[in-house]
PDB file of N, CA and C in Angstrom:
ATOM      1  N   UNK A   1      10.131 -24.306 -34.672  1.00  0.00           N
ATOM      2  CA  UNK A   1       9.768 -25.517 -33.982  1.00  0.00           C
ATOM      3  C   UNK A   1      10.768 -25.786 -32.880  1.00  0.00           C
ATOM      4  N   UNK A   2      10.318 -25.454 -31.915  1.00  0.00           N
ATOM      5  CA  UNK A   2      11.472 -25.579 -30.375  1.00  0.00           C
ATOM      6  C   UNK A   2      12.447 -24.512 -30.470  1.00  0.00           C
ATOM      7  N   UNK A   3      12.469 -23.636 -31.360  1.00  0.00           N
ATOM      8  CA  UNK A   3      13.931 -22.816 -31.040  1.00  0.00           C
ATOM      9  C   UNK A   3      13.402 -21.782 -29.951  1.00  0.00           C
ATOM     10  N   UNK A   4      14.495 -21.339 -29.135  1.00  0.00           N
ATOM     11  CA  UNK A   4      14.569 -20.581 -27.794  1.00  0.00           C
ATOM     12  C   UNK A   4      14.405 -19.174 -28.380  1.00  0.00           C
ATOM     13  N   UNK A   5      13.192 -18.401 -28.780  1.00  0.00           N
ATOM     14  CA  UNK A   5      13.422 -16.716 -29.079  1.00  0.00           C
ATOM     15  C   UNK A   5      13.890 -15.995 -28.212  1.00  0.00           C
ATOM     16  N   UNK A   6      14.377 -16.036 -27.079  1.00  0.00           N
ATOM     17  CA  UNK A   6      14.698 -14.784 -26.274  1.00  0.00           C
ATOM     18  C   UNK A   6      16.278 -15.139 -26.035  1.00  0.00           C
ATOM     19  N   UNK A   7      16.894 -15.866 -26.677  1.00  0.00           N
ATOM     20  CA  UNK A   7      18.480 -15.901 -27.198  1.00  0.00           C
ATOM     21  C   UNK A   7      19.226 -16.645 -25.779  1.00  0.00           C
ATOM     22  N   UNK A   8      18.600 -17.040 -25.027  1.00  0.00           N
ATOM     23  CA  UNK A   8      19.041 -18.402 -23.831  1.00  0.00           C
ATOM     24  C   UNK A   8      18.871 -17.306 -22.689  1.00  0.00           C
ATOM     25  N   UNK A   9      18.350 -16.004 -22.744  1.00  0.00           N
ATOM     26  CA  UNK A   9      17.969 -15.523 -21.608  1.00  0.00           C
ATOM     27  C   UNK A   9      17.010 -16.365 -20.706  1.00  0.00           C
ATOM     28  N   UNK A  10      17.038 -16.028 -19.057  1.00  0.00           N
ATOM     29  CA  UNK A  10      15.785 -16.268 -18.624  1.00  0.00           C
ATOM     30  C   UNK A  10      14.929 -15.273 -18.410  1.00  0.00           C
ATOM     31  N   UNK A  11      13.338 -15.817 -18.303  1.00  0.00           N
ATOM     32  CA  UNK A  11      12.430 -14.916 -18.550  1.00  0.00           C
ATOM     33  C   UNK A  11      12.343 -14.421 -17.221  1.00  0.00           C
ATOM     34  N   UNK A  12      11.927 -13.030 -17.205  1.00  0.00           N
ATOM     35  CA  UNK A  12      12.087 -12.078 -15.952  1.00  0.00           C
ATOM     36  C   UNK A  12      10.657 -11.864 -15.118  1.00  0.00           C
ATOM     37  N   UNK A  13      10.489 -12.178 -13.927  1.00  0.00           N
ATOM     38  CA  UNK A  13       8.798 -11.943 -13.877  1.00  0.00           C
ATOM     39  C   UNK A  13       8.847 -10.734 -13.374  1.00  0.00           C
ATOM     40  N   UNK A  14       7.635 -10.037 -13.613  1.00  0.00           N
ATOM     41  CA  UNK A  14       7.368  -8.992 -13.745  1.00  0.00           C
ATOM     42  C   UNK A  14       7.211  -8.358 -12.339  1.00  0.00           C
ATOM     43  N   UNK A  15       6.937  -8.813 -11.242  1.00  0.00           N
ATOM     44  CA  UNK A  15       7.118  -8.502  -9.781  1.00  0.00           C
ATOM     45  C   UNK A  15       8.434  -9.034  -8.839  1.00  0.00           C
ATOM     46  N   UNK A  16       9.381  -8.955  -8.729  1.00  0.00           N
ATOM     47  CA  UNK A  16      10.148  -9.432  -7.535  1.00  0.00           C
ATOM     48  C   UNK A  16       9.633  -9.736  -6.288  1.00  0.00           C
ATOM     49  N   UNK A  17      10.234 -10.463  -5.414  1.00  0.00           N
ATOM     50  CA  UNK A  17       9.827 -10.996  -3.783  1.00  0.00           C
ATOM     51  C   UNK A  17       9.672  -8.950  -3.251  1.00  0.00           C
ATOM     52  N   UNK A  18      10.791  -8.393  -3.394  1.00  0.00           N
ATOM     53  CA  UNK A  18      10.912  -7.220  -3.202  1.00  0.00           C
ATOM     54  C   UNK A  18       9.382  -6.435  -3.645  1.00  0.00           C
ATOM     55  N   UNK A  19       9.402  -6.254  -4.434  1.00  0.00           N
ATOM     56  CA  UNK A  19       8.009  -5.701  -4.983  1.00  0.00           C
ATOM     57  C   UNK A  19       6.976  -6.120  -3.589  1.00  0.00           C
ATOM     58  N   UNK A  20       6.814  -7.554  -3.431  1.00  0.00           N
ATOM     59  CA  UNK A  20       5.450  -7.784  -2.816  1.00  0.00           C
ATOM     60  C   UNK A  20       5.596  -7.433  -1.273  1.00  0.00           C
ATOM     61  N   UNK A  21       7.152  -7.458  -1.091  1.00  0.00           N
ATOM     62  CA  UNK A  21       7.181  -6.883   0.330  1.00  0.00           C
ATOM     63  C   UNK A  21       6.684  -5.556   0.502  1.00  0.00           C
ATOM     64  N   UNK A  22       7.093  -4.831  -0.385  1.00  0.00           N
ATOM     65  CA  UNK A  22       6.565  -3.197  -0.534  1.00  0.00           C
ATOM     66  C   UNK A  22       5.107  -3.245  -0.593  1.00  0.00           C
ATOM     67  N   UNK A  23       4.419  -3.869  -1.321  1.00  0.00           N
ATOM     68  CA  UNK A  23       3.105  -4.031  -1.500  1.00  0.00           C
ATOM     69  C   UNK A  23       2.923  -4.451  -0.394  1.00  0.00           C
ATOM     70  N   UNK A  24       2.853  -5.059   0.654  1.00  0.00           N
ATOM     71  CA  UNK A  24       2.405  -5.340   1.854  1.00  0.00           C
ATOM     72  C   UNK A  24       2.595  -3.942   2.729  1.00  0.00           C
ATOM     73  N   UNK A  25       4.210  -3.688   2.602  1.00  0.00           N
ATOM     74  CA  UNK A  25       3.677  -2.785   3.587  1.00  0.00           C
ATOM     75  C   UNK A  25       2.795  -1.734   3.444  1.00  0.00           C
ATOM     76  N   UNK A  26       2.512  -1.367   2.345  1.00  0.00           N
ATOM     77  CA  UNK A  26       1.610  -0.199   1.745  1.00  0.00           C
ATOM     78  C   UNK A  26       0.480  -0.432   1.821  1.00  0.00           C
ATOM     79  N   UNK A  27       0.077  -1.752   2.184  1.00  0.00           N
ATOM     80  CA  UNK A  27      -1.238  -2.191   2.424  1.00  0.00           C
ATOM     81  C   UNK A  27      -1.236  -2.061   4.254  1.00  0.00           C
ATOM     82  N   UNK A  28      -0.280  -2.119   4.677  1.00  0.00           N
ATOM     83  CA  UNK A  28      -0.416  -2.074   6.436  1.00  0.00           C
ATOM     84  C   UNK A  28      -0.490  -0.295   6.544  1.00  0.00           C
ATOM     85  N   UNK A  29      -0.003   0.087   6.113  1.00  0.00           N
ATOM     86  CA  UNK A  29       0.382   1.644   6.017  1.00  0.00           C
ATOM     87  C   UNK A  29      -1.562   2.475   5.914  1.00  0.00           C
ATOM     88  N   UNK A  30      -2.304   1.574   4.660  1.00  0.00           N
ATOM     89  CA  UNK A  30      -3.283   2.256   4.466  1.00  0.00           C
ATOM     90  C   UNK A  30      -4.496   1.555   5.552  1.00  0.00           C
ATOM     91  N   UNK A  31      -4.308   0.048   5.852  1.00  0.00           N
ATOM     92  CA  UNK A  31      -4.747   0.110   6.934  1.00  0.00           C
ATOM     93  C   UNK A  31      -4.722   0.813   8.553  1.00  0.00           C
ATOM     94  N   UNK A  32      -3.595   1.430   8.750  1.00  0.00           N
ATOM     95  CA  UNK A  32      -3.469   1.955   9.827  1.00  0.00           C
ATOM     96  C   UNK A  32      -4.233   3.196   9.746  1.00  0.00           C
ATOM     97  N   UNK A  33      -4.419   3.672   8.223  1.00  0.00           N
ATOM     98  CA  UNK A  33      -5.063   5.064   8.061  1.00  0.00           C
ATOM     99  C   UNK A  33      -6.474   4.832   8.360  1.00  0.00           C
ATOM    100  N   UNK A  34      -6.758   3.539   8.129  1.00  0.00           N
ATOM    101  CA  UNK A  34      -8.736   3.159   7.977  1.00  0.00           C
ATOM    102  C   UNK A  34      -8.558   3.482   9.665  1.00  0.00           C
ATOM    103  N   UNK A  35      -7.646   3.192  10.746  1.00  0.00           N
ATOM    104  CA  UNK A  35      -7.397   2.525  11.528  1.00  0.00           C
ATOM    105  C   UNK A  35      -7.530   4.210  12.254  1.00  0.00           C
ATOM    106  N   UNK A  36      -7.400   5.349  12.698  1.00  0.00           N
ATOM    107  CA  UNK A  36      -7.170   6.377  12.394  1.00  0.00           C
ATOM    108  C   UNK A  36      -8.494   7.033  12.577  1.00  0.00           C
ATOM    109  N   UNK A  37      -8.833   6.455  11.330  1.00  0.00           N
ATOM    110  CA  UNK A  37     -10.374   7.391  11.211  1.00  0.00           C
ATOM    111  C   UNK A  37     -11.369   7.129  11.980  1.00  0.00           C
ATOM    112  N   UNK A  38     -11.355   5.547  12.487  1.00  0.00           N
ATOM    113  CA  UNK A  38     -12.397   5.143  13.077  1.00  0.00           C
ATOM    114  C   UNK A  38     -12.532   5.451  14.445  1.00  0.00           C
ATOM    115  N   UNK A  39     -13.603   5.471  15.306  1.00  0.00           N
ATOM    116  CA  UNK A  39     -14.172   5.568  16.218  1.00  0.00           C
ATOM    117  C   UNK A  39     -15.050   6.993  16.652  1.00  0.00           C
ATOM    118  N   UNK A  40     -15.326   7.483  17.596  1.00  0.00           N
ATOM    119  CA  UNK A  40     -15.748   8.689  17.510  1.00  0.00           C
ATOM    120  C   UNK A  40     -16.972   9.106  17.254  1.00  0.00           C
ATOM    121  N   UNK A  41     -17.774   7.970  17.556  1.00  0.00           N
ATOM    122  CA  UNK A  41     -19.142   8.115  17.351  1.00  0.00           C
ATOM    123  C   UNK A  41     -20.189   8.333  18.558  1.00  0.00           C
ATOM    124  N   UNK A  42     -21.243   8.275  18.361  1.00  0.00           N
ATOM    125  CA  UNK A  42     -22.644   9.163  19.187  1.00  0.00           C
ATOM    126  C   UNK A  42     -22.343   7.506  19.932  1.00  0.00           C
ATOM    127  N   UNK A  43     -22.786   7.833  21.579  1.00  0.00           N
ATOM    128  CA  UNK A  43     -23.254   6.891  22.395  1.00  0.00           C
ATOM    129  C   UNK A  43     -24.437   6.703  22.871  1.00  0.00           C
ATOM    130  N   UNK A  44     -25.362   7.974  22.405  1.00  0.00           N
ATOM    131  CA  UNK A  44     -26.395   8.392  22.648  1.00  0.00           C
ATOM    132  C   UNK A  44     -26.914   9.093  21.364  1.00  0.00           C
ATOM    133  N   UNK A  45     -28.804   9.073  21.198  1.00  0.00           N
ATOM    134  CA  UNK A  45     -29.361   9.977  20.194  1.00  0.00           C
ATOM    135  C   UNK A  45     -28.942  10.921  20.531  1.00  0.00           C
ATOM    136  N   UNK A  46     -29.078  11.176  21.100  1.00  0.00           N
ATOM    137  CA  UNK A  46     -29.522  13.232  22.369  1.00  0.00           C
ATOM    138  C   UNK A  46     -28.232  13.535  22.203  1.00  0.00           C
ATOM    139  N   UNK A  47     -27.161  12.783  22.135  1.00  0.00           N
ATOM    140  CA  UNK A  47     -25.909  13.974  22.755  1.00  0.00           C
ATOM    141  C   UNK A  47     -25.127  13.483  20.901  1.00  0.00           C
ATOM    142  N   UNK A  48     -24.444  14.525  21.281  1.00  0.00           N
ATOM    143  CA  UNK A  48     -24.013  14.908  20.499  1.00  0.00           C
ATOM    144  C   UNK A  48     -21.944  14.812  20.487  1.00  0.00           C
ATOM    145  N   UNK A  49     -21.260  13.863  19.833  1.00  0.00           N
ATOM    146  CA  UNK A  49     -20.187  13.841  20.404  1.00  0.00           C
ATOM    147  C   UNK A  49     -19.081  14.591  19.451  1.00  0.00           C
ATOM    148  N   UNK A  50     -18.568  15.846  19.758  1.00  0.00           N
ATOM    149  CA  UNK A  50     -17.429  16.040  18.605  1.00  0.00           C
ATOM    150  C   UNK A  50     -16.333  15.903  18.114  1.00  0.00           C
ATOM    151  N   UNK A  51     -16.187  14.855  18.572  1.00  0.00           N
ATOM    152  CA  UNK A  51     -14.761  14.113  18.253  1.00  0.00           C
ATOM    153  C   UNK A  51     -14.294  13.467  17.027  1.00  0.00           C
ATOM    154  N   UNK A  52     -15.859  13.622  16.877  1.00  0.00           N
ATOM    155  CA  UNK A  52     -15.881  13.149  14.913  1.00  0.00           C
ATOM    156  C   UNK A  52     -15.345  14.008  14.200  1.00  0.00           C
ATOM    157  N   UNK A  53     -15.084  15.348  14.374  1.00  0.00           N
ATOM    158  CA  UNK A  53     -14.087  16.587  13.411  1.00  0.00           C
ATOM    159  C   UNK A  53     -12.533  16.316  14.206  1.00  0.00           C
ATOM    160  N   UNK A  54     -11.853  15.938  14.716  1.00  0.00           N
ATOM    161  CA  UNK A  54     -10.929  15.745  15.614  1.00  0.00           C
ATOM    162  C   UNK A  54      -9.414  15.919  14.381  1.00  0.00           C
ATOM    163  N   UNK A  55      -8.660  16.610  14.309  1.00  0.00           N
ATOM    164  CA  UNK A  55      -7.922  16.530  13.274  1.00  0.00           C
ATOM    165  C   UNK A  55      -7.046  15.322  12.635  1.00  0.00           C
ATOM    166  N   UNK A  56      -6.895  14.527  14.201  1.00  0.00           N
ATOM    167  CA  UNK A  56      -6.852  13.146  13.504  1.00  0.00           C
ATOM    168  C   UNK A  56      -7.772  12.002  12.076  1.00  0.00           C
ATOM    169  N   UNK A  57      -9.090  12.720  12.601  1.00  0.00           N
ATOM    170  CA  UNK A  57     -10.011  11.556  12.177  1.00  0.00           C
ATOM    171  C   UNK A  57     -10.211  12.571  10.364  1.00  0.00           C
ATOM    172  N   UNK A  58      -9.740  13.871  10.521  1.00  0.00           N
ATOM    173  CA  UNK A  58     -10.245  14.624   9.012  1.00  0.00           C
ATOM    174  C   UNK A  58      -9.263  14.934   8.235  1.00  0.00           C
ATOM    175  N   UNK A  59      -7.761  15.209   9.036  1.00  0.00           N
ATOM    176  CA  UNK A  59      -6.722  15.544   8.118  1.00  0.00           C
ATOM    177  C   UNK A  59      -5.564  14.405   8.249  1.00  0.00           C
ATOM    178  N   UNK A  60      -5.076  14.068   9.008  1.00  0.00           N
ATOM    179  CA  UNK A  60      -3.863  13.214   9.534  1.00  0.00           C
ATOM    180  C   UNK A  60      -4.447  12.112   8.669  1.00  0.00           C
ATOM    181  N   UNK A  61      -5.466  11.147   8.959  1.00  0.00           N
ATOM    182  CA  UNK A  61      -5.482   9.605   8.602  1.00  0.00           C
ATOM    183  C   UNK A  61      -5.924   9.730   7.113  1.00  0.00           C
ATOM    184  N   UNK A  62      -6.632  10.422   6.581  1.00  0.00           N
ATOM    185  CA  UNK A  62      -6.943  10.568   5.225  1.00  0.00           C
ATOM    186  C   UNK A  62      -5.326  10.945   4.382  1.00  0.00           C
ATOM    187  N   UNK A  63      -4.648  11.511   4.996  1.00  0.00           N
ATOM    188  CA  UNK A  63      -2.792  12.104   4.230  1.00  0.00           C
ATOM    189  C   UNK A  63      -2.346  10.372   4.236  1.00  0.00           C
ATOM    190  N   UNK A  64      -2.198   9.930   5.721  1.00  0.00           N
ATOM    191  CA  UNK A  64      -2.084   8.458   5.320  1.00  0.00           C
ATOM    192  C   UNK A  64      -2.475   7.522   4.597  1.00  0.00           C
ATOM    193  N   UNK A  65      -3.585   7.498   4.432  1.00  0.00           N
ATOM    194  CA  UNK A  65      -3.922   7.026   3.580  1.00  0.00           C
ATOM    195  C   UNK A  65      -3.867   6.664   1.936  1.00  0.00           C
ATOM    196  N   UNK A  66      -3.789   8.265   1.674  1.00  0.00           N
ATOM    197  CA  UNK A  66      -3.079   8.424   0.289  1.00  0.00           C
ATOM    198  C   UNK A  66      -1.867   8.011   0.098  1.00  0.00           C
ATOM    199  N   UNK A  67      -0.964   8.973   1.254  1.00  0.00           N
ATOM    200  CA  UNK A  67       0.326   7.970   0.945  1.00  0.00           C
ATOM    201  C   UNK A  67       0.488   6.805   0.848  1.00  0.00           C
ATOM    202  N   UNK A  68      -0.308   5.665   1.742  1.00  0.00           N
ATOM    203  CA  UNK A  68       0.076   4.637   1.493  1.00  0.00           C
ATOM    204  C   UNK A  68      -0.586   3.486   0.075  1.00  0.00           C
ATOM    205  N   UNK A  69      -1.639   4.179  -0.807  1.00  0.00           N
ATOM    206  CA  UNK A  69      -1.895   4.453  -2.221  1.00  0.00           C
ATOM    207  C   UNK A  69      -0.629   4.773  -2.827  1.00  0.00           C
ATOM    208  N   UNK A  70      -0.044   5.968  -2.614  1.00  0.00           N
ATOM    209  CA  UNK A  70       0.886   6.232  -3.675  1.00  0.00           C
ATOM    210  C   UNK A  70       2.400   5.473  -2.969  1.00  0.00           C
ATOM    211  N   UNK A  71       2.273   5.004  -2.153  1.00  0.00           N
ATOM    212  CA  UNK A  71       3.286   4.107  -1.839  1.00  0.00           C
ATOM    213  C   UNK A  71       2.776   2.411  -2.530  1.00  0.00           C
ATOM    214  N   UNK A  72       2.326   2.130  -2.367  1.00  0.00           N
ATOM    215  CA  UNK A  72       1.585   0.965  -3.021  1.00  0.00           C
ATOM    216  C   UNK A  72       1.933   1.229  -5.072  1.00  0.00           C
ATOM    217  N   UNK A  73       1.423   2.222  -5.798  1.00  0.00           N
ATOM    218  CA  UNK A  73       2.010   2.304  -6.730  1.00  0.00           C
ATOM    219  C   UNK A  73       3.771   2.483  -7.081  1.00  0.00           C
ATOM    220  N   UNK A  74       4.187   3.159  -6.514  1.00  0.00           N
ATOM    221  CA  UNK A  74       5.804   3.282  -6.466  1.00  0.00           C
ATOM    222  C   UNK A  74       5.986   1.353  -6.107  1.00  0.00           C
ATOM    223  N   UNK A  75       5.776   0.479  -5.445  1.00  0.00           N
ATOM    224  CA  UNK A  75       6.360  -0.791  -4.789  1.00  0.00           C
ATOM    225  C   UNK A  75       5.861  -1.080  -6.092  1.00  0.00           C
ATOM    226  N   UNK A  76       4.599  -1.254  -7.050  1.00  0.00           N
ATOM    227  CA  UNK A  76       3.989  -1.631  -8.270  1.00  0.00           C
ATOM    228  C   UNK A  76       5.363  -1.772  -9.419  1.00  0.00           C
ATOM    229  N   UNK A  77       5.700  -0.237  -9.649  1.00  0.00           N
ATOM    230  CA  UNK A  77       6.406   0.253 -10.630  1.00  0.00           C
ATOM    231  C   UNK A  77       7.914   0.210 -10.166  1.00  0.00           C
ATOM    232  N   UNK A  78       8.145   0.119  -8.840  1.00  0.00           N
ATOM    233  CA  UNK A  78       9.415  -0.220  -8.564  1.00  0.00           C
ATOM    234  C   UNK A  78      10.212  -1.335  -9.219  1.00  0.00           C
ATOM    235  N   UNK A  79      11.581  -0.653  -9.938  1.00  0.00           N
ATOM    236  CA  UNK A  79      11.929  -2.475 -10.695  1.00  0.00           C
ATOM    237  C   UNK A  79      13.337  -2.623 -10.296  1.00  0.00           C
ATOM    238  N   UNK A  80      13.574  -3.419  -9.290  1.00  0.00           N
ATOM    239  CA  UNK A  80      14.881  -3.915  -8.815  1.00  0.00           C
ATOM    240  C   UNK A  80      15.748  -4.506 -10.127  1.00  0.00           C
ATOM    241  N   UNK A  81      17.170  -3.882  -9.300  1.00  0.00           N
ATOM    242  CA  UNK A  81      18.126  -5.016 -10.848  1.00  0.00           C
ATOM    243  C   UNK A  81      18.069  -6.949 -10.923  1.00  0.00           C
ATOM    244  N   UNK A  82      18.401  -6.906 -11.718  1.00  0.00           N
ATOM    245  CA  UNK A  82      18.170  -8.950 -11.939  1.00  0.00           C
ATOM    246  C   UNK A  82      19.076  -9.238 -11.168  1.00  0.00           C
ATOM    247  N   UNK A  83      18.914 -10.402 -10.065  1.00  0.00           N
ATOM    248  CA  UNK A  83      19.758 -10.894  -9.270  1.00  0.00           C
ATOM    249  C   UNK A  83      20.432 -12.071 -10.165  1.00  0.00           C
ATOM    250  N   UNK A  84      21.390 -12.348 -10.169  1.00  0.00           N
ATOM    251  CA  UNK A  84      22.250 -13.548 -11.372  1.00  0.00           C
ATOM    252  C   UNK A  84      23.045 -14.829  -9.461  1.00  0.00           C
ATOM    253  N   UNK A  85      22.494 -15.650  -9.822  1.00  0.00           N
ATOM    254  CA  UNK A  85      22.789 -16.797  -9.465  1.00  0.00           C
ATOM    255  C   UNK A  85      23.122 -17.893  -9.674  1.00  0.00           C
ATOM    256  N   UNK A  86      24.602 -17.199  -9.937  1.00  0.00           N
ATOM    257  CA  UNK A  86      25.284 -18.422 -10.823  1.00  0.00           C
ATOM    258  C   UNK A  86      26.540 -18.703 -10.206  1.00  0.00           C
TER     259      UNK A  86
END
């Protein structure tokens, strides 16, 4: 009844400010990849434009992309030490 179980620790949240900064940028990172892929399309039925295979738009922005997935998990699982402010 009222006693403190975690022995006068404070409780730790599970993301840091740090964490969500990482998470942002990993979210700008995979937007730049959407960012990348796009454009490159027909201006016309009849013609035909090939810029849509362009190694940007098939290999480069898709690598970004992932990375910034597996950068997004690493900022997730990343766990900074406890800052003490005392």
């Amino acid at each position: 009844m009222g006693n403190d179980n975690n022995g006068g620790k404070r409780e730790r949240m599970p993301l840091s400010m740090k964490n969500y900064i990482m998470m942002l940028i990993g979210a700008a990172i995979i937007v730049i990849g959407f960012m990348l892929m796009s454009g490159g399309g027909e201006h016309t039925a009849t013609h035909f434009d090939e810029s849509i295979y362009s190694t940007r738009r098939i290999t480069i922005a898709p690598i970004v992309v992932i990375l910034g997935f597996a950068f997004e998990v690493y900022a997730i699982m990343k766990r900074f030490p406890e800052e003490d402010n005392k």
